[in-house]
C-alpha atoms as a PDB file:
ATOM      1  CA  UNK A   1     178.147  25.935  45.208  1.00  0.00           C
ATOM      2  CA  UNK A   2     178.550  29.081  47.697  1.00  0.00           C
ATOM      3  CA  UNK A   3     180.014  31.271  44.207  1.00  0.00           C
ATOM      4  CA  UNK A   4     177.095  29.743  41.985  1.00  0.00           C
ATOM      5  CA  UNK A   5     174.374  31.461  44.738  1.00  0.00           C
ATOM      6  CA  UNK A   6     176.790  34.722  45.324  1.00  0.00           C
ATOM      7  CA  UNK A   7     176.821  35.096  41.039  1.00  0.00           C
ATOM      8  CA  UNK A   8     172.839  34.350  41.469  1.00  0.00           C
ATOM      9  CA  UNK A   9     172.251  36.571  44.072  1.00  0.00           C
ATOM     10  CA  UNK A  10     174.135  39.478  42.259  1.00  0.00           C
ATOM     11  CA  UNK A  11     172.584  38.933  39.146  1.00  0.00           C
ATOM     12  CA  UNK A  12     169.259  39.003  40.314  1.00  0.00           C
ATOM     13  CA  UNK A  13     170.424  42.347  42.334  1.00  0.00           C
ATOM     14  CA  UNK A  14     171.474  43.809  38.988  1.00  0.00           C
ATOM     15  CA  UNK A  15     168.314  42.804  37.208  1.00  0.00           C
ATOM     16  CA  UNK A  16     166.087  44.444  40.326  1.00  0.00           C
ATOM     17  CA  UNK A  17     168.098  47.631  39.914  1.00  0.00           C
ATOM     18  CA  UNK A  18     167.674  48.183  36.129  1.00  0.00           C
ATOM     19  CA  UNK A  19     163.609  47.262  36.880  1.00  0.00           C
ATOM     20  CA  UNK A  20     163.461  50.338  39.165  1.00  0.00           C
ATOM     21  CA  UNK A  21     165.385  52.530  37.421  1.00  0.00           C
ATOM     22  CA  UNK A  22     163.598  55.116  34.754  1.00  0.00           C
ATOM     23  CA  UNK A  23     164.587  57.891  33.113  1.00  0.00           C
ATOM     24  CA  UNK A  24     163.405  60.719  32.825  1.00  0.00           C
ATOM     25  CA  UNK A  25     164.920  61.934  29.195  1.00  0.00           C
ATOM     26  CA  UNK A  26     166.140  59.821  26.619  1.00  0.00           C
ATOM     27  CA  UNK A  27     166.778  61.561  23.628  1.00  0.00           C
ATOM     28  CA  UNK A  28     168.639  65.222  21.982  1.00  0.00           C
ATOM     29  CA  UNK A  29     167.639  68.678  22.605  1.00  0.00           C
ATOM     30  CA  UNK A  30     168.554  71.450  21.022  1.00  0.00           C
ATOM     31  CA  UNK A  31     167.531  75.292  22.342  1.00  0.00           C
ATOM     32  CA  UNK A  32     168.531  79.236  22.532  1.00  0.00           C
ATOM     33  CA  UNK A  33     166.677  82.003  22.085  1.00  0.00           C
ATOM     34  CA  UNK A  34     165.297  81.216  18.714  1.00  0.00           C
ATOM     35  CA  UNK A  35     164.279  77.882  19.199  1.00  0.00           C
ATOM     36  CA  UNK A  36     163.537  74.678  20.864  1.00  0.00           C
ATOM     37  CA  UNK A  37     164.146  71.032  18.860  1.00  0.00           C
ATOM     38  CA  UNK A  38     163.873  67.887  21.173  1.00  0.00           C
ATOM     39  CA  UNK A  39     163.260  64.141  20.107  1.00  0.00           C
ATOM     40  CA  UNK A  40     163.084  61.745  22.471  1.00  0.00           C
ATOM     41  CA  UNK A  41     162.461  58.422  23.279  1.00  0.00           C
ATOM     42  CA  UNK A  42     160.989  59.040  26.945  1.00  0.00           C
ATOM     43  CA  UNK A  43     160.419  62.509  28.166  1.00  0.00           C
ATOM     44  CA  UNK A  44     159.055  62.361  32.004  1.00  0.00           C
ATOM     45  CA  UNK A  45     159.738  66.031  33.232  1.00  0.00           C
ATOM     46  CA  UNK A  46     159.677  69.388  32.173  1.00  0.00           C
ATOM     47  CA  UNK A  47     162.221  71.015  30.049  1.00  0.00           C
ATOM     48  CA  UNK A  48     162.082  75.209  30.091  1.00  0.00           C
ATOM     49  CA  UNK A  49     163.818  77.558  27.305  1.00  0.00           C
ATOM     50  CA  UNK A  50     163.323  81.169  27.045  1.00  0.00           C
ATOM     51  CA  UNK A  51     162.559  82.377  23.667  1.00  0.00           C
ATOM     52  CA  UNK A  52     162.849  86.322  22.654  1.00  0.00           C
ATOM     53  CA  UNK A  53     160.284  87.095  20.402  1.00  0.00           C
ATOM     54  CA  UNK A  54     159.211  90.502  19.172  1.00  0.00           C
ATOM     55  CA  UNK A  55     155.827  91.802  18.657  1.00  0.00           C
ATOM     56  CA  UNK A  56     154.188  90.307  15.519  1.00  0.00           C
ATOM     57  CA  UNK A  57     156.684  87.591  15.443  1.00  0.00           C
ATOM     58  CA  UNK A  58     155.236  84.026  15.365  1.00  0.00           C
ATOM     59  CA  UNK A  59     156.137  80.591  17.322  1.00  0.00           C
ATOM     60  CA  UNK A  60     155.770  77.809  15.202  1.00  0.00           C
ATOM     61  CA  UNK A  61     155.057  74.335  17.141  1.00  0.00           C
ATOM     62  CA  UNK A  62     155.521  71.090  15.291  1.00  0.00           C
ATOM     63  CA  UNK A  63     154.424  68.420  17.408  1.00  0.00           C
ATOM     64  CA  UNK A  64     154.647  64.111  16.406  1.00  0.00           C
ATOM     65  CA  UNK A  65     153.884  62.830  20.158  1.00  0.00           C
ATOM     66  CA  UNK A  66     153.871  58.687  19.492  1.00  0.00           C
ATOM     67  CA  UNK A  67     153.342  57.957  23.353  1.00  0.00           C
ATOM     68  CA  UNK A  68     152.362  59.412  26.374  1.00  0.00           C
ATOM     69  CA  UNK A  69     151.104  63.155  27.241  1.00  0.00           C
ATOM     70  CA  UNK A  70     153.014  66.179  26.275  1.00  0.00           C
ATOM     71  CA  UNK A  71     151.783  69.770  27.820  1.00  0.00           C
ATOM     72  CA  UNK A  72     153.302  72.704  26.175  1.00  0.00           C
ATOM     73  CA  UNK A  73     152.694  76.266  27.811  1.00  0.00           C
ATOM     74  CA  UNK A  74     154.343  79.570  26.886  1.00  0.00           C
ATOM     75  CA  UNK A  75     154.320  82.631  28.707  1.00  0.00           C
ATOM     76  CA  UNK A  76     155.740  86.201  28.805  1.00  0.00           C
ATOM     77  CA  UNK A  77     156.802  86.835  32.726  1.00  0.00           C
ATOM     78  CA  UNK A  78     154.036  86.058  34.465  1.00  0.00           C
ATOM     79  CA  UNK A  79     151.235  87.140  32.293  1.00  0.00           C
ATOM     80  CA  UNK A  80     148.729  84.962  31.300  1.00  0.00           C
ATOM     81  CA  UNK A  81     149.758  82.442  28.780  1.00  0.00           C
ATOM     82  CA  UNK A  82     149.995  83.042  25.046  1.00  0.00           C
ATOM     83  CA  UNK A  83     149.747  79.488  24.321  1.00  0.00           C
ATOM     84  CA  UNK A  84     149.041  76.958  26.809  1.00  0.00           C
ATOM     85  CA  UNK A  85     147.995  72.904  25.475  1.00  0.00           C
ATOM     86  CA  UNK A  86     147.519  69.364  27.521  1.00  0.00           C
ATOM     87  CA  UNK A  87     147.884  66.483  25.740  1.00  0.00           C
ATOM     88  CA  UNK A  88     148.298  67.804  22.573  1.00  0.00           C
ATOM     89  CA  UNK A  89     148.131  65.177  19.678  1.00  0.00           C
ATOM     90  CA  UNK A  90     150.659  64.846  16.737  1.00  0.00           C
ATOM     91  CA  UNK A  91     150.138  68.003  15.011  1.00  0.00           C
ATOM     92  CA  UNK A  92     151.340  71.687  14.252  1.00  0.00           C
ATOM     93  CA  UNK A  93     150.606  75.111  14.607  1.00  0.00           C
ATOM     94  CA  UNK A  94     151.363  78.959  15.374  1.00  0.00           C
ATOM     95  CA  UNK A  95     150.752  81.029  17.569  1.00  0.00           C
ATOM     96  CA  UNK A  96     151.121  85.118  17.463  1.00  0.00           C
ATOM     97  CA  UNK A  97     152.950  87.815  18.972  1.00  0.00           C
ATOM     98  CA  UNK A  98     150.922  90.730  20.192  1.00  0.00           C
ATOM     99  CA  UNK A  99     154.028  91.582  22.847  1.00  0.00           C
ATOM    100  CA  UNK A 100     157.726  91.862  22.454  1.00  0.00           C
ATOM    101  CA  UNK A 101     159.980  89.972  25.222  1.00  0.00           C
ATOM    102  CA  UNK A 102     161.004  86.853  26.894  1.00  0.00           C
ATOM    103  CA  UNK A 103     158.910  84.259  26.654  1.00  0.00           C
ATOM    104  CA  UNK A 104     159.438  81.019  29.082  1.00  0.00           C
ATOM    105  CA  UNK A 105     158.669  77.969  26.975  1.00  0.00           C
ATOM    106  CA  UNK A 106     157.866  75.016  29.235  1.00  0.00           C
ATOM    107  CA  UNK A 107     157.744  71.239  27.867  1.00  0.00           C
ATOM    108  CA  UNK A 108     156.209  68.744  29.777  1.00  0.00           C
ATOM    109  CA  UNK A 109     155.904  64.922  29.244  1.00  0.00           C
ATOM    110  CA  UNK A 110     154.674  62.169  31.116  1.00  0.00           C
ATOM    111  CA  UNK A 111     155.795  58.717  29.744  1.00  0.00           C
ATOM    112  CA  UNK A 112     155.760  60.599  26.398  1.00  0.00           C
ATOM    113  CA  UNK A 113     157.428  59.789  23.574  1.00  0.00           C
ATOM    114  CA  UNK A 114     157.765  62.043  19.894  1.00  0.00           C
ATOM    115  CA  UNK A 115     159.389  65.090  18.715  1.00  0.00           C
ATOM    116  CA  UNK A 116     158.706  69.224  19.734  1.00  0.00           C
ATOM    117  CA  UNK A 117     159.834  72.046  16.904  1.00  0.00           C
ATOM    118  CA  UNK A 118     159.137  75.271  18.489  1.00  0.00           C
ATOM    119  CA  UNK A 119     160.877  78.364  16.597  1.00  0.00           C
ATOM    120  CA  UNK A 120     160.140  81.810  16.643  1.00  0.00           C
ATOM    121  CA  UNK A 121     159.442  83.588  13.135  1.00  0.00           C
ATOM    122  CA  UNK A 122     159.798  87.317  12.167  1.00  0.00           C
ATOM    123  CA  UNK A 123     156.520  88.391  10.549  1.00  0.00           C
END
């Protein structure tokens, strides 16, 4: 009887545990300076790659977001962004290049739940 309720107790310990836990990325990623490729089955933080880009280059976004919010922003330094989207829908898009440099890509999801492209193009 006493190992029945010790195997209880620690089961129900276990299950309370994996209740609490979440992650906060499930899925691949892929990223250098070219590019940025995630899938994912939960993305709750913010992933950041840096991206060199040269003037009248493109980045191409290619966004499937099946859950959740995803906020994309990208930014040279500390300038104003180039590109900067909340909650942005399954969808794609480009945006161009007016400045060469390094660009800081930054990913954010909350509970979300898709696929992010983003690669630079030469003109």
């Amino acid at each position: 009887m006493a190992k029945r309720k010790i195997v209880v107790s620690v089961l129900l310990f276990v299950l309370i545990l994996t209740a609490c836990s979440s992650s906060d990325f499930d899925g691949s990623r892929i990223g250098d300076a070219h590019q940025l490729r995630m899938e994912y089955k939960v993305l709750n933080t913010t992933d950041v790659q840096l991206l060199e880009v040269k003037q009248g280059d493109s980045v191409s976004f290619e966004i499937v977001s099946t859950a959740g919010k995803l906020d994309i922003v990208l930014q040279k330094d500390r300038d104003e962004p180039v590109y900067q989207g909340s909650d942005i829908p399954t969808g794609s898009f480009q945006v161009k290049i007016a400045e060469s440099g390094t660009y800081t890509c930054s990913v954010t999801g909350k509970k979300a739940k898709g696929s992010v492209s983003i690669v630079v193009k030469g003109p």
